[in-house]
C-alpha atoms as a PDB file:
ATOM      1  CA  UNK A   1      30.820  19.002 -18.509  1.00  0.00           C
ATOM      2  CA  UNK A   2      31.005  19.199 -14.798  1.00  0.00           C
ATOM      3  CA  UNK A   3      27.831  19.408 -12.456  1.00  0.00           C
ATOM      4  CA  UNK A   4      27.900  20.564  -8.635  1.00  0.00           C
ATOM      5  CA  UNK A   5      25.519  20.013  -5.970  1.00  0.00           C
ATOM      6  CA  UNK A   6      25.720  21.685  -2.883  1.00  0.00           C
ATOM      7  CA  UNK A   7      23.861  20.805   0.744  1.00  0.00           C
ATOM      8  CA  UNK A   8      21.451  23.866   1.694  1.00  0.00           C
ATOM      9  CA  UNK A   9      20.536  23.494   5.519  1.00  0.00           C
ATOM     10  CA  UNK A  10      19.509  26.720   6.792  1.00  0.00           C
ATOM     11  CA  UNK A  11      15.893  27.077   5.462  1.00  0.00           C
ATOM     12  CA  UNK A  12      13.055  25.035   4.151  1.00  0.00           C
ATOM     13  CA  UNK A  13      13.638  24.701   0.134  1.00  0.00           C
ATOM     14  CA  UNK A  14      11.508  27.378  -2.181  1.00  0.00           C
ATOM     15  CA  UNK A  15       9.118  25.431  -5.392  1.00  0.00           C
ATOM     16  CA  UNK A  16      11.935  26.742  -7.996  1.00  0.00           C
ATOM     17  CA  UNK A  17      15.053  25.029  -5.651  1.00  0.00           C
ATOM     18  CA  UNK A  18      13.613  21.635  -5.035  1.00  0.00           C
ATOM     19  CA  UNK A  19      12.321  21.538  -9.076  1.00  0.00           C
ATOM     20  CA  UNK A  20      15.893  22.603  -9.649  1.00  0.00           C
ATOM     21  CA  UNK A  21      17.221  20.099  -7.846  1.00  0.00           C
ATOM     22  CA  UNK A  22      14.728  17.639  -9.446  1.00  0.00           C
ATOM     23  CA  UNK A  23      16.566  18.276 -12.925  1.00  0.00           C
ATOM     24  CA  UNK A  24      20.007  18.574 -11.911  1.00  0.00           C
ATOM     25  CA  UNK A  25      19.630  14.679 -10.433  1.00  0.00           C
ATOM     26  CA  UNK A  26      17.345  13.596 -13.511  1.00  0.00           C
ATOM     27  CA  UNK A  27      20.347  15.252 -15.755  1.00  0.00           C
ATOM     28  CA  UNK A  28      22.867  13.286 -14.083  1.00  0.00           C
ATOM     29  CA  UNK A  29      20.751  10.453 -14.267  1.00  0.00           C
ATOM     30  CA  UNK A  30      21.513  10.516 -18.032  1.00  0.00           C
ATOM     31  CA  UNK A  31      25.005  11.146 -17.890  1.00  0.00           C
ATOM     32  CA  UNK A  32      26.131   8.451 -15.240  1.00  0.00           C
ATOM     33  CA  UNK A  33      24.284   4.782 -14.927  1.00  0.00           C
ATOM     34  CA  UNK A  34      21.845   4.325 -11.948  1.00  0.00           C
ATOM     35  CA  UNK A  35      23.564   2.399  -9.336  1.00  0.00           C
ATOM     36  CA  UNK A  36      20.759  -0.004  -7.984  1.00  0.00           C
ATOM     37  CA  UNK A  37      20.800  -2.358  -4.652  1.00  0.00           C
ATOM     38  CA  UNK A  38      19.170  -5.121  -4.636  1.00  0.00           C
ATOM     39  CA  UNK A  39      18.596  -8.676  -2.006  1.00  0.00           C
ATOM     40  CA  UNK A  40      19.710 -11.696  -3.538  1.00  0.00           C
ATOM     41  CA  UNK A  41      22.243 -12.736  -6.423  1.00  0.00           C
ATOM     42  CA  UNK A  42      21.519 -11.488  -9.675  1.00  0.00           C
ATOM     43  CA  UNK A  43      18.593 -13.461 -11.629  1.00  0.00           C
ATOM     44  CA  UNK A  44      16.357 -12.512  -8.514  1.00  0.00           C
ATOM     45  CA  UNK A  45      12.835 -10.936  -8.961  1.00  0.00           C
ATOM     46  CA  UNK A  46      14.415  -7.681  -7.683  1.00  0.00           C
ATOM     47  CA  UNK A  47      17.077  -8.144 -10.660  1.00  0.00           C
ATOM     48  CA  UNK A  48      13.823  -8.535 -12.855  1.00  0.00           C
ATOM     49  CA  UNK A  49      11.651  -5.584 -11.238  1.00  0.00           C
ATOM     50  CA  UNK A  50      15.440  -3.306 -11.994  1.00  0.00           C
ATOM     51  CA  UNK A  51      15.543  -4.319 -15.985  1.00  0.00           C
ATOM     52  CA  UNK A  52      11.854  -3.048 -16.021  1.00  0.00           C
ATOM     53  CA  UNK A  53      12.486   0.285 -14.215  1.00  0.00           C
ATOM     54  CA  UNK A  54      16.560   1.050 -15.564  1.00  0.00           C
ATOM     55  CA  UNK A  55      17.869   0.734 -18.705  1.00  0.00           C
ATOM     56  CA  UNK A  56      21.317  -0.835 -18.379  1.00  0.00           C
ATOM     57  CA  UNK A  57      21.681  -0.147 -14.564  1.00  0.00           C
ATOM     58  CA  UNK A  58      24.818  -0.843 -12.449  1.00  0.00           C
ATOM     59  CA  UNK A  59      23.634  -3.538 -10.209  1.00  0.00           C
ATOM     60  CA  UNK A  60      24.802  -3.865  -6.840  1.00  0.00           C
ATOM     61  CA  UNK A  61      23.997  -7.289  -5.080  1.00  0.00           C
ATOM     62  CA  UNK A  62      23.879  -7.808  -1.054  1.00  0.00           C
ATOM     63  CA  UNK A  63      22.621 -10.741   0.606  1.00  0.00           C
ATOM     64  CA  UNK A  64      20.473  -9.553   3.217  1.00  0.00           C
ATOM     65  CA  UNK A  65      17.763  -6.638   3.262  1.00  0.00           C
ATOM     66  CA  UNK A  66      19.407  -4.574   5.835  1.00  0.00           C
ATOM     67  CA  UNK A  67      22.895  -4.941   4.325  1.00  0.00           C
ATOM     68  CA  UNK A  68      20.931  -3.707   0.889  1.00  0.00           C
ATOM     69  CA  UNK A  69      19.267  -0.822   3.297  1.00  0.00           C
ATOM     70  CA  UNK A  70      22.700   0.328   4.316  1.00  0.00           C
ATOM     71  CA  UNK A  71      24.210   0.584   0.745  1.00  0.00           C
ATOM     72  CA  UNK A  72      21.820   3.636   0.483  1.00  0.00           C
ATOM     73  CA  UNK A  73      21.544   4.880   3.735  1.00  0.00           C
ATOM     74  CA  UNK A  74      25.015   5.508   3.257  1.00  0.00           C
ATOM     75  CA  UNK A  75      25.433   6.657  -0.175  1.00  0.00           C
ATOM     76  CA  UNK A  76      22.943   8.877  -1.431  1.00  0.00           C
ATOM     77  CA  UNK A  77      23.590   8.229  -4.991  1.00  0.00           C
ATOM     78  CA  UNK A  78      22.520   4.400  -5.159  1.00  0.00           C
ATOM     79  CA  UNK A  79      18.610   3.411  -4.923  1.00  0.00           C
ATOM     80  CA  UNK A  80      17.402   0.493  -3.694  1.00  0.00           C
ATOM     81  CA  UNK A  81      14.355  -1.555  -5.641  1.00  0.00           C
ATOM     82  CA  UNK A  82      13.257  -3.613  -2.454  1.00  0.00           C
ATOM     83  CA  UNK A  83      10.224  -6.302  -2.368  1.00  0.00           C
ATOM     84  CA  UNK A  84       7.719  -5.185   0.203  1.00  0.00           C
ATOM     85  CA  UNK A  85       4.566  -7.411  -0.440  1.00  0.00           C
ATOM     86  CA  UNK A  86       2.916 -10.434  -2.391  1.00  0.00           C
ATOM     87  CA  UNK A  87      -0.585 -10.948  -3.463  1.00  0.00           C
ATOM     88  CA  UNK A  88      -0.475 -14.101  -2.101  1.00  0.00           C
ATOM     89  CA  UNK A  89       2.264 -14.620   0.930  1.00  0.00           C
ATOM     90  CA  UNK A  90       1.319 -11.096   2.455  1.00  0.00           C
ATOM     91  CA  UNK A  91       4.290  -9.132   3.519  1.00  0.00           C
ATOM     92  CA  UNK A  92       8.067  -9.970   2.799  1.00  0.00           C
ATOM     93  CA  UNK A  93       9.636 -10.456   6.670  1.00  0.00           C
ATOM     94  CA  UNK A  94      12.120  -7.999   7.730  1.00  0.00           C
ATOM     95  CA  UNK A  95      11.144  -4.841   5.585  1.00  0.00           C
ATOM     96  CA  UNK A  96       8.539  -3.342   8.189  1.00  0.00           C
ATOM     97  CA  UNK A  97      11.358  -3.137  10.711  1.00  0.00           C
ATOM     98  CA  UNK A  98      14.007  -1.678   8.223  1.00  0.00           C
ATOM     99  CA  UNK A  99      11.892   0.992   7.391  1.00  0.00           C
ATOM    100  CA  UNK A 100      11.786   2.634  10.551  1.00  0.00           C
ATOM    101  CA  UNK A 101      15.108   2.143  11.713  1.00  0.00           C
ATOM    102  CA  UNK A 102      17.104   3.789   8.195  1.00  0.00           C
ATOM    103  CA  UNK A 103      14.218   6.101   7.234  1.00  0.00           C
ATOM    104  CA  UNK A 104      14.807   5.743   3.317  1.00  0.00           C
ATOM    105  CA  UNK A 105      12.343   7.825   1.295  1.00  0.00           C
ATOM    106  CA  UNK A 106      10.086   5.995  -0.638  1.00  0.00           C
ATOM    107  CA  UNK A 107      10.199   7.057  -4.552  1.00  0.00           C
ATOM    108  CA  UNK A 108       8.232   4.816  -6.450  1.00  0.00           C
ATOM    109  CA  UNK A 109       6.367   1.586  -6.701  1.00  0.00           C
ATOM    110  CA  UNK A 110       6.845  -1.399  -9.073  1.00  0.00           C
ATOM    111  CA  UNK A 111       4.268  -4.417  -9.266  1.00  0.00           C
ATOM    112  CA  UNK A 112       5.821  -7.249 -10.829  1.00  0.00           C
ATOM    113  CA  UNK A 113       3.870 -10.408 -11.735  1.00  0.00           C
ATOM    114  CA  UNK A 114       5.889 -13.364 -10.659  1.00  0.00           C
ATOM    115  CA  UNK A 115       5.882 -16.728 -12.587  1.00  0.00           C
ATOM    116  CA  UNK A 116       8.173 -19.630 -10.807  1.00  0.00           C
ATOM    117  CA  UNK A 117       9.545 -22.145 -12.488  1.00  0.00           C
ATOM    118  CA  UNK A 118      11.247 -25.451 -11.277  1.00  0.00           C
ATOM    119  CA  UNK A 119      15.064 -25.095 -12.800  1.00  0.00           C
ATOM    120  CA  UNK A 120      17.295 -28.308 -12.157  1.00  0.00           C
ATOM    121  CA  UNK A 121      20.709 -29.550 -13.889  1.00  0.00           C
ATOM    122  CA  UNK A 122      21.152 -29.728 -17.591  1.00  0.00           C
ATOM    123  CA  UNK A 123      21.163 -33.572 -17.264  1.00  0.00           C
ATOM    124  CA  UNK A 124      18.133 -33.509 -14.858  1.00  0.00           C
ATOM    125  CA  UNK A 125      14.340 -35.244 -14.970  1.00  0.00           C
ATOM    126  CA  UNK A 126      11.294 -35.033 -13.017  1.00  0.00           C
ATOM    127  CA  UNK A 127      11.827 -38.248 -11.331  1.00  0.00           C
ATOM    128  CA  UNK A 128      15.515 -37.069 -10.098  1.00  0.00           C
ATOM    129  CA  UNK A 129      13.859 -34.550  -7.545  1.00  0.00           C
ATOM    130  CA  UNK A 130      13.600 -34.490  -4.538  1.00  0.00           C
ATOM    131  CA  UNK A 131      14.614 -31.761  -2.769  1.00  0.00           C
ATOM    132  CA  UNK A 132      13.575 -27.935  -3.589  1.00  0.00           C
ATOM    133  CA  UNK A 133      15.476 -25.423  -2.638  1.00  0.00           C
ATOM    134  CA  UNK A 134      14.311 -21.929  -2.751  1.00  0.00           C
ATOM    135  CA  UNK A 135      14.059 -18.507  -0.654  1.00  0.00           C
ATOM    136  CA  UNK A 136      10.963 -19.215   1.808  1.00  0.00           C
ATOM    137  CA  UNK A 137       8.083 -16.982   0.020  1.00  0.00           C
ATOM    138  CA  UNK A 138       8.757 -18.938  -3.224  1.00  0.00           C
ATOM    139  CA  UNK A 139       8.141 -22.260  -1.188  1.00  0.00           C
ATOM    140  CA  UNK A 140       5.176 -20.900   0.189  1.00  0.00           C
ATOM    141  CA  UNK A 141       3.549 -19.973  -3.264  1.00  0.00           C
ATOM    142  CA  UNK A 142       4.491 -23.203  -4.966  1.00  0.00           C
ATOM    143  CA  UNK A 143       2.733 -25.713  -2.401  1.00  0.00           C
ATOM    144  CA  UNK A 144       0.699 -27.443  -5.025  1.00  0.00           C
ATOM    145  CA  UNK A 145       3.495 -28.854  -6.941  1.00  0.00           C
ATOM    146  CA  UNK A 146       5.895 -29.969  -3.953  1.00  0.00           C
ATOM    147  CA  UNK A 147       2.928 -31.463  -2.721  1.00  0.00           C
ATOM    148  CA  UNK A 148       1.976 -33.513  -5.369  1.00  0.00           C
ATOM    149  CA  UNK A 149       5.469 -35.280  -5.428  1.00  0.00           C
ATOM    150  CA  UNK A 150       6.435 -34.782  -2.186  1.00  0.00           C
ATOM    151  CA  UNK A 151       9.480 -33.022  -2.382  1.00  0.00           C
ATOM    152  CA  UNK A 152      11.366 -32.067   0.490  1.00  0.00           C
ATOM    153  CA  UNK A 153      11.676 -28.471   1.298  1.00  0.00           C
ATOM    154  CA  UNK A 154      14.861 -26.378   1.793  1.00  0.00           C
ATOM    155  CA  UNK A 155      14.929 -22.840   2.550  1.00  0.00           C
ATOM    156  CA  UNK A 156      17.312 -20.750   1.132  1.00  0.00           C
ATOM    157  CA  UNK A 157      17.922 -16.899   1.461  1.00  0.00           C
ATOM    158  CA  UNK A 158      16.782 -15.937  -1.991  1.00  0.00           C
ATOM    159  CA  UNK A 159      15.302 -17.546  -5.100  1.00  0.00           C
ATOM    160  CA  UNK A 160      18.158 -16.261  -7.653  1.00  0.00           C
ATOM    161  CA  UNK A 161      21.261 -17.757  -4.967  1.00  0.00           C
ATOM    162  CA  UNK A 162      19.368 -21.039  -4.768  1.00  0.00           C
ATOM    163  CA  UNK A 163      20.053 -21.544  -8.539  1.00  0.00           C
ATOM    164  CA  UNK A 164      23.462 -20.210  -8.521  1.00  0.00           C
ATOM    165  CA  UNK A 165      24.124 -22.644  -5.220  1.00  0.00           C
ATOM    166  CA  UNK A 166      22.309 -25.598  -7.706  1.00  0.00           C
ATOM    167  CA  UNK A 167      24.338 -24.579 -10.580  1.00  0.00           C
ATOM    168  CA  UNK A 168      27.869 -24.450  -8.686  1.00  0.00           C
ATOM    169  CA  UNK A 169      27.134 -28.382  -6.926  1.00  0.00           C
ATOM    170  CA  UNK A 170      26.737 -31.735  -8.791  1.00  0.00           C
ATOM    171  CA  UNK A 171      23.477 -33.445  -7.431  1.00  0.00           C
ATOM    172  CA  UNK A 172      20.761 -33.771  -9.671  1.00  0.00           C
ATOM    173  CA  UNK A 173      18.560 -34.785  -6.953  1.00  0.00           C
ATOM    174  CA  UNK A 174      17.726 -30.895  -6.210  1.00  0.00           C
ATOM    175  CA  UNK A 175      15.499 -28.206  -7.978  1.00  0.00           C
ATOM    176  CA  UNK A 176      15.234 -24.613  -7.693  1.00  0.00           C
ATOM    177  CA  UNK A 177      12.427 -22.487  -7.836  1.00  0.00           C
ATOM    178  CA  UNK A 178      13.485 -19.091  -9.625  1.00  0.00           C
ATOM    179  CA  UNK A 179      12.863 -16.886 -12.488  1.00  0.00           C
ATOM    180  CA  UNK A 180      13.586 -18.025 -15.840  1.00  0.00           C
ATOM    181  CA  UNK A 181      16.531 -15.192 -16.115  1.00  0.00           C
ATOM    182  CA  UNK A 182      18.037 -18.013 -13.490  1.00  0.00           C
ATOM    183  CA  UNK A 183      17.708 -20.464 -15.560  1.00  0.00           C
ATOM    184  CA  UNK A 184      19.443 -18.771 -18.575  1.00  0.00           C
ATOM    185  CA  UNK A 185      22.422 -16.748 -16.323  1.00  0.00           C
ATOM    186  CA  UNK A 186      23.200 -20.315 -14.723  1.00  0.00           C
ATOM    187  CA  UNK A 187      22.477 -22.220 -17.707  1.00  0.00           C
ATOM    188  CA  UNK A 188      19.893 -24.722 -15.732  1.00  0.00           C
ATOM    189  CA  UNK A 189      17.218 -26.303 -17.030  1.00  0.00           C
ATOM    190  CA  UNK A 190      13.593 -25.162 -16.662  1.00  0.00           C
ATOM    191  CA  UNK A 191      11.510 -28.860 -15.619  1.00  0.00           C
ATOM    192  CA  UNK A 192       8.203 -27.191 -15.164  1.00  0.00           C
ATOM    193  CA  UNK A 193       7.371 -23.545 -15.863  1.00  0.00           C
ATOM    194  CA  UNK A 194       4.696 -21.490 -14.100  1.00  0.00           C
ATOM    195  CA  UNK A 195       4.656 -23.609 -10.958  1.00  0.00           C
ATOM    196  CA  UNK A 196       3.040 -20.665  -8.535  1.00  0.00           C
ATOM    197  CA  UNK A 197      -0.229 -22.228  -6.986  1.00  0.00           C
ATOM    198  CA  UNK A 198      -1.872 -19.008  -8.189  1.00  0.00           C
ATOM    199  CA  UNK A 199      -1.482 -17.117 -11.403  1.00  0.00           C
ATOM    200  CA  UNK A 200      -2.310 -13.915  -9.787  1.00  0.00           C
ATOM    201  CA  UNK A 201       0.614 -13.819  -8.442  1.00  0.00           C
ATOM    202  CA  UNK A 202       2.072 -10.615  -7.897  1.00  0.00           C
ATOM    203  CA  UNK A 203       4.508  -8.944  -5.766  1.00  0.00           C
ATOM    204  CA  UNK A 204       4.839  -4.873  -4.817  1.00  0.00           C
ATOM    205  CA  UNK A 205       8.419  -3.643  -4.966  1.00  0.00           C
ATOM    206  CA  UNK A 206       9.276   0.125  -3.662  1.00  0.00           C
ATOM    207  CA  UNK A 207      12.085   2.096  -5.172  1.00  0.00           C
ATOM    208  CA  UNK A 208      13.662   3.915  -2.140  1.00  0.00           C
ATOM    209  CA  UNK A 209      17.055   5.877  -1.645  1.00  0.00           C
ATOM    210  CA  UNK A 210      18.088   8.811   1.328  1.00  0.00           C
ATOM    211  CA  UNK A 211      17.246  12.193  -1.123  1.00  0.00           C
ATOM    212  CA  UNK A 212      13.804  13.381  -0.807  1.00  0.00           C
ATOM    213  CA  UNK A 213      12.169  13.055  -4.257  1.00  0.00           C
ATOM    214  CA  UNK A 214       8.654  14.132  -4.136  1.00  0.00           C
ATOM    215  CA  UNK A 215       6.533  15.198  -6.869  1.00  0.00           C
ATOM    216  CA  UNK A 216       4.838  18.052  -7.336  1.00  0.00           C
ATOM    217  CA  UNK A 217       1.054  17.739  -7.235  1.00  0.00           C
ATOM    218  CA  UNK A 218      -0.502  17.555 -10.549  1.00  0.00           C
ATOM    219  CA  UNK A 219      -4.527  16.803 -10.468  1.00  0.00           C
ATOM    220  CA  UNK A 220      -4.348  14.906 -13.383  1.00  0.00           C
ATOM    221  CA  UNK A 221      -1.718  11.931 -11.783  1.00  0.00           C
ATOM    222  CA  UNK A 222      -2.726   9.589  -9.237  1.00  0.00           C
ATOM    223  CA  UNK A 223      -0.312   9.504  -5.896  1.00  0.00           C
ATOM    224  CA  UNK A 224       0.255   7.594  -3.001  1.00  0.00           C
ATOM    225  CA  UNK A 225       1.562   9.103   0.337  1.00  0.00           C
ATOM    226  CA  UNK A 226       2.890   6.474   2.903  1.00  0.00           C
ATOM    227  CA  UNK A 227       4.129   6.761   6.639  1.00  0.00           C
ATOM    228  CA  UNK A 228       5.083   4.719   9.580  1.00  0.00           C
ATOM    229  CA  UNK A 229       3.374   6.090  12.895  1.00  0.00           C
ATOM    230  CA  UNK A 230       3.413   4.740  16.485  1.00  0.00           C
ATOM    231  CA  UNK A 231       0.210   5.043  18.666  1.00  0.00           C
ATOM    232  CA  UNK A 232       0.117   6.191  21.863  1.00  0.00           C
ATOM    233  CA  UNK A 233      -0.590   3.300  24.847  1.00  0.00           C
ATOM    234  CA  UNK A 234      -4.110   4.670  25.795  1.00  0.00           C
ATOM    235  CA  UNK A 235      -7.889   3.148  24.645  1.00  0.00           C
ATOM    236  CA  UNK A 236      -9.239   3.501  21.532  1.00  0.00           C
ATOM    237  CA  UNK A 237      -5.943   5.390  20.344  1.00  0.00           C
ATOM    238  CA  UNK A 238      -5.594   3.636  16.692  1.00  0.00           C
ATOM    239  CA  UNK A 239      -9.492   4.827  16.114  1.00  0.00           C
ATOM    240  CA  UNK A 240      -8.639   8.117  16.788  1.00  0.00           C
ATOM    241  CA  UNK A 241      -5.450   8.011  14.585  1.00  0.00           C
ATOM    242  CA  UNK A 242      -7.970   6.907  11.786  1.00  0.00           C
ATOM    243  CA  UNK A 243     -10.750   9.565  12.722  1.00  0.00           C
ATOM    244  CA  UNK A 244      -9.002  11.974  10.209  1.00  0.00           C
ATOM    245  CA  UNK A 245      -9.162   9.612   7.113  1.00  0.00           C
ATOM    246  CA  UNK A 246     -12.368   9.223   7.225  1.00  0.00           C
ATOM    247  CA  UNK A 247     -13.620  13.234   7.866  1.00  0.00           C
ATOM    248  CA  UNK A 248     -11.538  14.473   5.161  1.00  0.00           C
ATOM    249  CA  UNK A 249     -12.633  11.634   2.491  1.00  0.00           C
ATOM    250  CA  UNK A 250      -9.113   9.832   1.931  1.00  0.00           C
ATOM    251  CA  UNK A 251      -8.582   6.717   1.171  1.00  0.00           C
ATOM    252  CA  UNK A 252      -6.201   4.279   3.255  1.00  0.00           C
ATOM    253  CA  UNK A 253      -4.770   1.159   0.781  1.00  0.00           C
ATOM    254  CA  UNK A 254      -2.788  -0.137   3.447  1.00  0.00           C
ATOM    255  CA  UNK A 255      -2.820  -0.479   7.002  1.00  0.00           C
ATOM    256  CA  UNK A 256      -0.772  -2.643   8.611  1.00  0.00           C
ATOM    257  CA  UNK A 257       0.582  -3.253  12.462  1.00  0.00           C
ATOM    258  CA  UNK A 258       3.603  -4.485  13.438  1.00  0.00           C
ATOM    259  CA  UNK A 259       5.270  -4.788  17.649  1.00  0.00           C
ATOM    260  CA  UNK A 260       7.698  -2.155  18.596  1.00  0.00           C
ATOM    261  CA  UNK A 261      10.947  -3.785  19.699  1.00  0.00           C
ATOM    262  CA  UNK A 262      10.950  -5.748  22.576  1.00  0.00           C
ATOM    263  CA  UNK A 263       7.575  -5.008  23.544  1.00  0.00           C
ATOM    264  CA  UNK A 264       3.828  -6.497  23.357  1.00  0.00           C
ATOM    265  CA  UNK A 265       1.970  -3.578  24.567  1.00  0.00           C
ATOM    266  CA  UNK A 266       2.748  -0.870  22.008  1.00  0.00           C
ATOM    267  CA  UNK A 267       2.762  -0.881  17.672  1.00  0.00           C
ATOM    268  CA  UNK A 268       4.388   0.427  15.296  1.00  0.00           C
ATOM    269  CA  UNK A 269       1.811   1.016  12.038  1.00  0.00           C
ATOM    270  CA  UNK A 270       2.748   0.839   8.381  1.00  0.00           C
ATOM    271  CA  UNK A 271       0.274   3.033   6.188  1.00  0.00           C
ATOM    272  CA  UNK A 272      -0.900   3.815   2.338  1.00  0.00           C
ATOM    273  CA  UNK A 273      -2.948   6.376   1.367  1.00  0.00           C
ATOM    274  CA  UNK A 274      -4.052   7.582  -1.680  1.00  0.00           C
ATOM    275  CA  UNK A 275      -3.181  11.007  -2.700  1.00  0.00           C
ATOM    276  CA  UNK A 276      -0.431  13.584  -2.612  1.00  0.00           C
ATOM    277  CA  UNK A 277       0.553  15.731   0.890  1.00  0.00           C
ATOM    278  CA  UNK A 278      -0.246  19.475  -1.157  1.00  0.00           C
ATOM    279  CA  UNK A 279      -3.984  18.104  -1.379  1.00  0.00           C
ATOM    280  CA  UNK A 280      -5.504  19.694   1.632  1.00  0.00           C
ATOM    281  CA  UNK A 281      -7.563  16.869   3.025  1.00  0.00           C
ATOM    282  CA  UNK A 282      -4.546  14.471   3.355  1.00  0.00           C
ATOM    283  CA  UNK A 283      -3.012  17.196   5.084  1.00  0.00           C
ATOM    284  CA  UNK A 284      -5.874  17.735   7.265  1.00  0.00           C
ATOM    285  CA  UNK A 285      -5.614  13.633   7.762  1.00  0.00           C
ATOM    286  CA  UNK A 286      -2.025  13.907   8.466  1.00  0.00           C
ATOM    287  CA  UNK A 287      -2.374  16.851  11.047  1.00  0.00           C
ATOM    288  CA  UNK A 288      -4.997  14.856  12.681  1.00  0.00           C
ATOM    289  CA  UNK A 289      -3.048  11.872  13.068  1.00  0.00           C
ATOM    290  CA  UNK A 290       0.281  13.475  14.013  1.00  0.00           C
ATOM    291  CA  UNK A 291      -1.754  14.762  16.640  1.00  0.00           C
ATOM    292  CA  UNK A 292      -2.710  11.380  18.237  1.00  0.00           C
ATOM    293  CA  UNK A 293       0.346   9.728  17.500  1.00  0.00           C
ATOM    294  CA  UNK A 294       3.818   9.019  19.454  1.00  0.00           C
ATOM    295  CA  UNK A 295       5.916   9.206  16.346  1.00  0.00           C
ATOM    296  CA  UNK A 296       4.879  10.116  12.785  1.00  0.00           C
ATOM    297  CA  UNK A 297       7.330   9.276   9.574  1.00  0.00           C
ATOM    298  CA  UNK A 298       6.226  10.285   6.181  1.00  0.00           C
ATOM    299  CA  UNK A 299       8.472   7.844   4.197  1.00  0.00           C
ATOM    300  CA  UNK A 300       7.172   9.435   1.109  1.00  0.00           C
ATOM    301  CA  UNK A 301       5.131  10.450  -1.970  1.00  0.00           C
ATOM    302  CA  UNK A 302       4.906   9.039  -4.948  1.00  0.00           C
ATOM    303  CA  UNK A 303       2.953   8.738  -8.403  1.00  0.00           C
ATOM    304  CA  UNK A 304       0.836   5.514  -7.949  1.00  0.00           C
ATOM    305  CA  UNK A 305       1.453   2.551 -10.689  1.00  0.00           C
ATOM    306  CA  UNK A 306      -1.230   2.012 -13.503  1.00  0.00           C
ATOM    307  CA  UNK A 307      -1.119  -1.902 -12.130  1.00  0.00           C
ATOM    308  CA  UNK A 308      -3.363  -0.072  -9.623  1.00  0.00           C
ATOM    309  CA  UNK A 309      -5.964   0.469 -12.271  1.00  0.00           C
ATOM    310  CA  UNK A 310      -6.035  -2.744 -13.710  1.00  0.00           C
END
């Protein structure tokens, strides 16, 4: 059985092409394993967040975010599950200035809850520590416990690489915080479980790849539309980007600033919003914030997770 896809270019897509389209790629989604890109060695949260969302994917490891941006940017037929928030160390550094610059489209969200754990070597104790090494959001979220025994803190570049590094050297005298799938791919041993200062801890991973995969509008799904917009350099210009939202009854979830290169006096603006762009007041919104902005991105749309209405 042989499938072909071909580019059209000339002229926006009709309903019946893009739903076509839709089933040819879910089709060939069953035929061929997903090729997913994650940050970090395998074991990582993002390895964990892929297991939930793929069934046996083929997992592709890079070791920074933009290297893991650039493995879809250019090839269309690999996703990327990419960590974009946590409930309680606020946005993941880098992401906001990734999105911009490669333009992925945004097609889905997964919230993950995230329980630490303090892995050292097979032969290790409590009282050998003391050093943890870990990717700097875990150290932030496990404060209580290095704390308390006054371990000193080394930052890696991911959570899953710091047990791999601890698994691959011979002193006893460091821990990792990672996942427990860590601890069982490196065969480490878990010291403490659950070592996150808070158990609400959760972080917000977005499914993105370079193919535009938006749903169509169904009244009985939730959605979320998101964009990345630049305000113009002129008083009260983000309250007049926000006017819109507000008229036409739509909800922001997010709204969040971050500095345009090399500059102080202008922002770039990362935004959530719930509902779907075929619902007329979020394309009212949109109109009316295009209109007051420099730039205006719609990264994309997407069904919203049920974590949402826990």
């Amino acid at each position: 059985m042989s499938i072909h896809v071909g580019y059209i270019n000339s002229s926006p897509l009709s309903v019946d092409t893009k739903n076509d389209l839709m089933e040819v790629r879910k089709l060939w989604g069953k035929l061929v394993k997903m090729k997913i890109g994650i940050q970090g060695e395998l074991g990582a949260y993002s390895h964990i967040a892929v297991e939930n969302l793929y069934k046996d994917a083929d997992i592709k490891t890079c070791s920074t975010f933009e290297d893991t941006f650039k493995l879809a940017f250019n090839d269309p037929s690999i996703k990327i599950v990419i960590p974009i928030e946590n409930s309680l160390a606020g946005r993941v550094a880098d992401i906001h200035y990734l999105l911009p610059k490669y333009k992925l489209q945004i097609h889905g969200e997964f919230f993950l809850p995230v329980e630490h754990n303090l892995l050292g070597k097979p032969d290790a104790t409590m009282k050998d520590i003391k050093y943890v090494r870990s990717h700097a959001q875990a150290i932030s979220q496990c404060q209580n416990i290095i704390s308390k025994n006054n371990f000193q803190s080394i930052i890696s570049v991911d959570t899953a690489g710091s047990a791999k590094d601890l698994a691959e050297g011979n002193d006893k005298t460091i821990a990792a915080i990672a996942s427990d799938l860590s601890a069982k791919m490196y065969k480490l041993k878990i010291l403490q479980k659950n070592i996150e200062d808070d158990k609400g801890n959760v972080t917000r991973f977005l499914i993105m790849g370079k193919n535009i995969e938006q749903p169509e509008y169904d009244k009985n799904k939730n959605y979320i539309t998101s964009c990345i917009f630049r305000v113009k350099s002129e008083p009260s210009a983000l309250y007049k980007c926000l006017g819109g939202f507000a008229t036409n009854q739509v909800n922001l979830t997010k709204l969040e600033s971050f500095s345009v290169k090399n500059t102080f006096d202008q922002a770039n603006f990362y935004l959530d919003l719930e509902g779907h762009l075929e619902q007329a007041g979020v394309k009212k919104a949109l109109e009316e914030l295009g209109f007051h902005t420099e730039t205006l991105d719609i990264l994309g749309v997407y069904e919203s997770s049920k974590f949402r209405q826990k």
